[in-house]
Protein backbone atom coordinates (compact mmCIF):
# COMPACT_ATOMS: atom_id res chain seq x y z
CA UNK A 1 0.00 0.00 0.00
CA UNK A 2 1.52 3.25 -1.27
CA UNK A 3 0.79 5.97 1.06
CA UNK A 4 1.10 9.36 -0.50
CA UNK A 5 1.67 12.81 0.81
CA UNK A 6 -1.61 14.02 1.90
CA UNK A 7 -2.36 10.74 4.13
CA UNK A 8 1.37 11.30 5.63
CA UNK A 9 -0.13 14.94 6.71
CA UNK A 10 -3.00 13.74 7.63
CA UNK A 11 -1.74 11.18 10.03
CA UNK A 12 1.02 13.09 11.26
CA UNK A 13 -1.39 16.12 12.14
CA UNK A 14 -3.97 13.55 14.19
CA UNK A 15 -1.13 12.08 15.96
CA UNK A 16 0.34 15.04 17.18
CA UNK A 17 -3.65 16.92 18.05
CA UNK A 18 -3.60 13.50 20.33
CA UNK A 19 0.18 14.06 21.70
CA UNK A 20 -1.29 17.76 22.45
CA UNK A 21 -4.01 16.64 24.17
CA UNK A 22 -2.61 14.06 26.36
CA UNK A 23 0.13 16.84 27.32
CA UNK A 24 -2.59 18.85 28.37
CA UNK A 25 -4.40 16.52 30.45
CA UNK A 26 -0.57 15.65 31.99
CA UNK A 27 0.36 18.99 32.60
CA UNK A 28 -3.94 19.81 33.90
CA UNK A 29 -3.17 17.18 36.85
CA UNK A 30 0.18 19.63 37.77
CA UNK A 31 -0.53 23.00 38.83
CA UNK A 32 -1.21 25.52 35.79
CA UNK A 33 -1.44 28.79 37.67
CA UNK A 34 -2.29 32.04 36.40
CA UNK A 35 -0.72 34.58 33.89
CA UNK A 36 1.03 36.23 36.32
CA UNK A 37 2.16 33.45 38.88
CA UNK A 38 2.45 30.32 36.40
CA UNK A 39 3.00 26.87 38.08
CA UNK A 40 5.08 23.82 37.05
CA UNK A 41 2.15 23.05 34.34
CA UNK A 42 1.83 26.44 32.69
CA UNK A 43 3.86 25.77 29.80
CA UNK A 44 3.28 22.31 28.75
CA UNK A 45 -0.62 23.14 28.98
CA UNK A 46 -0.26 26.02 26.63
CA UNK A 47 2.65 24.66 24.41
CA UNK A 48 -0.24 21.48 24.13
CA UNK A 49 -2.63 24.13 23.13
CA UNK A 50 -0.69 25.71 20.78
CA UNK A 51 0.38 22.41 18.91
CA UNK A 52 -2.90 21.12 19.39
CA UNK A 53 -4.48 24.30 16.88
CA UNK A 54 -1.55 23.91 14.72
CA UNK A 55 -1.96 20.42 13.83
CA UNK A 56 -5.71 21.01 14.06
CA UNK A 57 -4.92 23.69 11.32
CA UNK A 58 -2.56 21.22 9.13
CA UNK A 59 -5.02 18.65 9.00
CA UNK A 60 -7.74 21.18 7.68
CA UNK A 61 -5.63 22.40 4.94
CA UNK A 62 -4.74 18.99 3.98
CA UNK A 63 -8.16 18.42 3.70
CA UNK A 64 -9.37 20.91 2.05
CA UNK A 65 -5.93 20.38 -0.45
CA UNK A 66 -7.54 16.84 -0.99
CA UNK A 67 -11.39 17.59 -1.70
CA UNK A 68 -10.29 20.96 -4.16
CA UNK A 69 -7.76 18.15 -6.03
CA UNK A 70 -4.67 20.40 -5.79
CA UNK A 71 -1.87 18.39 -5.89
CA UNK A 72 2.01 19.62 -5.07
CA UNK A 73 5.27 18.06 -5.91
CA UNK A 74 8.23 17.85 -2.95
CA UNK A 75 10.23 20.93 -3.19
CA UNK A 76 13.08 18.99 -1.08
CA UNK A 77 14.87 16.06 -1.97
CA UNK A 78 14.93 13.24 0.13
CA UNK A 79 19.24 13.77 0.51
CA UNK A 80 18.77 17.58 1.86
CA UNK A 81 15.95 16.59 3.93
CA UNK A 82 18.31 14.55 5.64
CA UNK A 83 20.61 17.28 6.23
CA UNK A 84 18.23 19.74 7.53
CA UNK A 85 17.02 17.04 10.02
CA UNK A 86 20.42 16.49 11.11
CA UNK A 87 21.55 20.15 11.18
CA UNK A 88 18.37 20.95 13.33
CA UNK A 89 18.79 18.42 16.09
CA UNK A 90 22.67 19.65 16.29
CA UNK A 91 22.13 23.28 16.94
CA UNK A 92 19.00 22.08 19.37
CA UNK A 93 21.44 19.97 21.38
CA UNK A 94 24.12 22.36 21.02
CA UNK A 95 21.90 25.25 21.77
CA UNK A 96 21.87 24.55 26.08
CA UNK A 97 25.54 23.79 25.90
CA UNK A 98 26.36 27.03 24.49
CA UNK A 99 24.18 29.34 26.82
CA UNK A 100 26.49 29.46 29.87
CA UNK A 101 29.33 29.89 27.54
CA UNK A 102 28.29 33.13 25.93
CA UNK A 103 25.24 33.63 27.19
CA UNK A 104 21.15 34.19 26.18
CA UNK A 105 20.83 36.80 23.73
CA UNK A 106 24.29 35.83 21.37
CA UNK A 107 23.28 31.98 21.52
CA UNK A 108 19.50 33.05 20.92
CA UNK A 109 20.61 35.24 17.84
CA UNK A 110 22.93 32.41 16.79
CA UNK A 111 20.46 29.71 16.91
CA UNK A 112 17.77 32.17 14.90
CA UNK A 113 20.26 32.79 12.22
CA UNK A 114 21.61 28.68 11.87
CA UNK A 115 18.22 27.79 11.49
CA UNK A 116 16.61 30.34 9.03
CA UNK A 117 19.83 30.55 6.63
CA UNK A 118 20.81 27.01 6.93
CA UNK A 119 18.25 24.80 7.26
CA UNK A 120 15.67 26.20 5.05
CA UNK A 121 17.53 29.21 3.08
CA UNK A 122 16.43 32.49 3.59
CA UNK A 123 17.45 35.70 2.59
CA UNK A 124 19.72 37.58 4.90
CA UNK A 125 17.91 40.93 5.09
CA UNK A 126 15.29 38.77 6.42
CA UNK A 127 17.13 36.39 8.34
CA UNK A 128 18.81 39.17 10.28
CA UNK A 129 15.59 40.87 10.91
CA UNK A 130 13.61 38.07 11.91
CA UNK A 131 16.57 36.72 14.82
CA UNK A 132 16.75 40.36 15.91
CA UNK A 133 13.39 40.37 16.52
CA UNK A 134 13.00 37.09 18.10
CA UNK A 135 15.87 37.64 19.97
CA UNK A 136 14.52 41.14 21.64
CA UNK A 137 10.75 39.62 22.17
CA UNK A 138 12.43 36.47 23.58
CA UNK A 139 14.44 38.81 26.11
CA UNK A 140 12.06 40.57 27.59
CA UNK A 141 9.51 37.72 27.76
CA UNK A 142 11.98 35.69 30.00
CA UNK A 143 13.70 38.33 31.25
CA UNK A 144 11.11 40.74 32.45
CA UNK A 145 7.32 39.34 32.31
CA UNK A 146 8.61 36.04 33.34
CA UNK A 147 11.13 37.11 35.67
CA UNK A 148 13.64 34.22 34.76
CA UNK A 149 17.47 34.24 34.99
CA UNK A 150 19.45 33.55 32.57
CA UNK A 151 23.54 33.00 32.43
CA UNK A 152 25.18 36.08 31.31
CA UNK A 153 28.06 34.41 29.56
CA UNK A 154 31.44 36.01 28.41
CA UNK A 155 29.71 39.36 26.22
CA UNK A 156 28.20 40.09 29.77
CA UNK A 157 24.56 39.70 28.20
């Protein structure tokens, strides 16, 4: 049995809106908290509920894709696929190691930058926009609404 594309999306997207919701119901049984004092479940609840819309969302596209007949090609080829799987799960592992080293915002920036150029080419205008950015919101959401500290690192930020 062949299974083509669409299914692929399709069954990917189902399995992960059940992954969300059983990290949901896991992280319900911790303590969730409020906005302002979040407990030890805060996060996984919400990150649930966040993948649990987005994979909600794939899974309507796909089907919609399906039932209007539009059919697309890969754009990647099964070798750089590969590579960009690879290269992804080494600067994810590498990006912990390198936070006490040089600290949040240089390793954030860093990270930003590997995985927009590299992974799935960009261009730089944009790339260097886009890490600034999420670099600065990221800052100031740990940093000052959250209240979390972070290692400073050798630049001193």
């Amino acid at each position: 049995m062949k299974i083509d594309l669409e299914n692929k999306d399709t069954l990917s997207s189902l399995l992960l809106f059940i992954f969300s919701v059983l990290v949901c119901m896991g992280s319900y049984t911790y303590s969730i908290g409020t906005l302002h004092k979040p407990g030890s479940g805060f996060f996984p609840f919400w990150g649930g509920i966040i993948l649990g819309l987005l994979s909600f969302l794939n899974f309507l596209m796909v089907t919609i894709k399906r039932k209007k007949g539009i059919e697309e090609g890969e754009s990647v080829t099964p070798g750089k696929r590969w590579k960009n799987i690879i290269l992804t799960l080494v600067v994810l592992f590498a990006y912990p190691s390198f936070l006490p080293v040089i600290g949040f915002v240089p390793t954030t920036f860093l990270f930003i930058v590997v995985l927009l150029r590299f992974v799935e080419p960009i261009r730089w205008s944009i790339v260097l926009r886009m890490a600034i950015g999420v670099t600065i919101m990221s800052y100031f959401i740990f940093q000052y609404w959250l209240k979390m500290q972070f290692p400073i690192g050798i630049l001193g930020i």
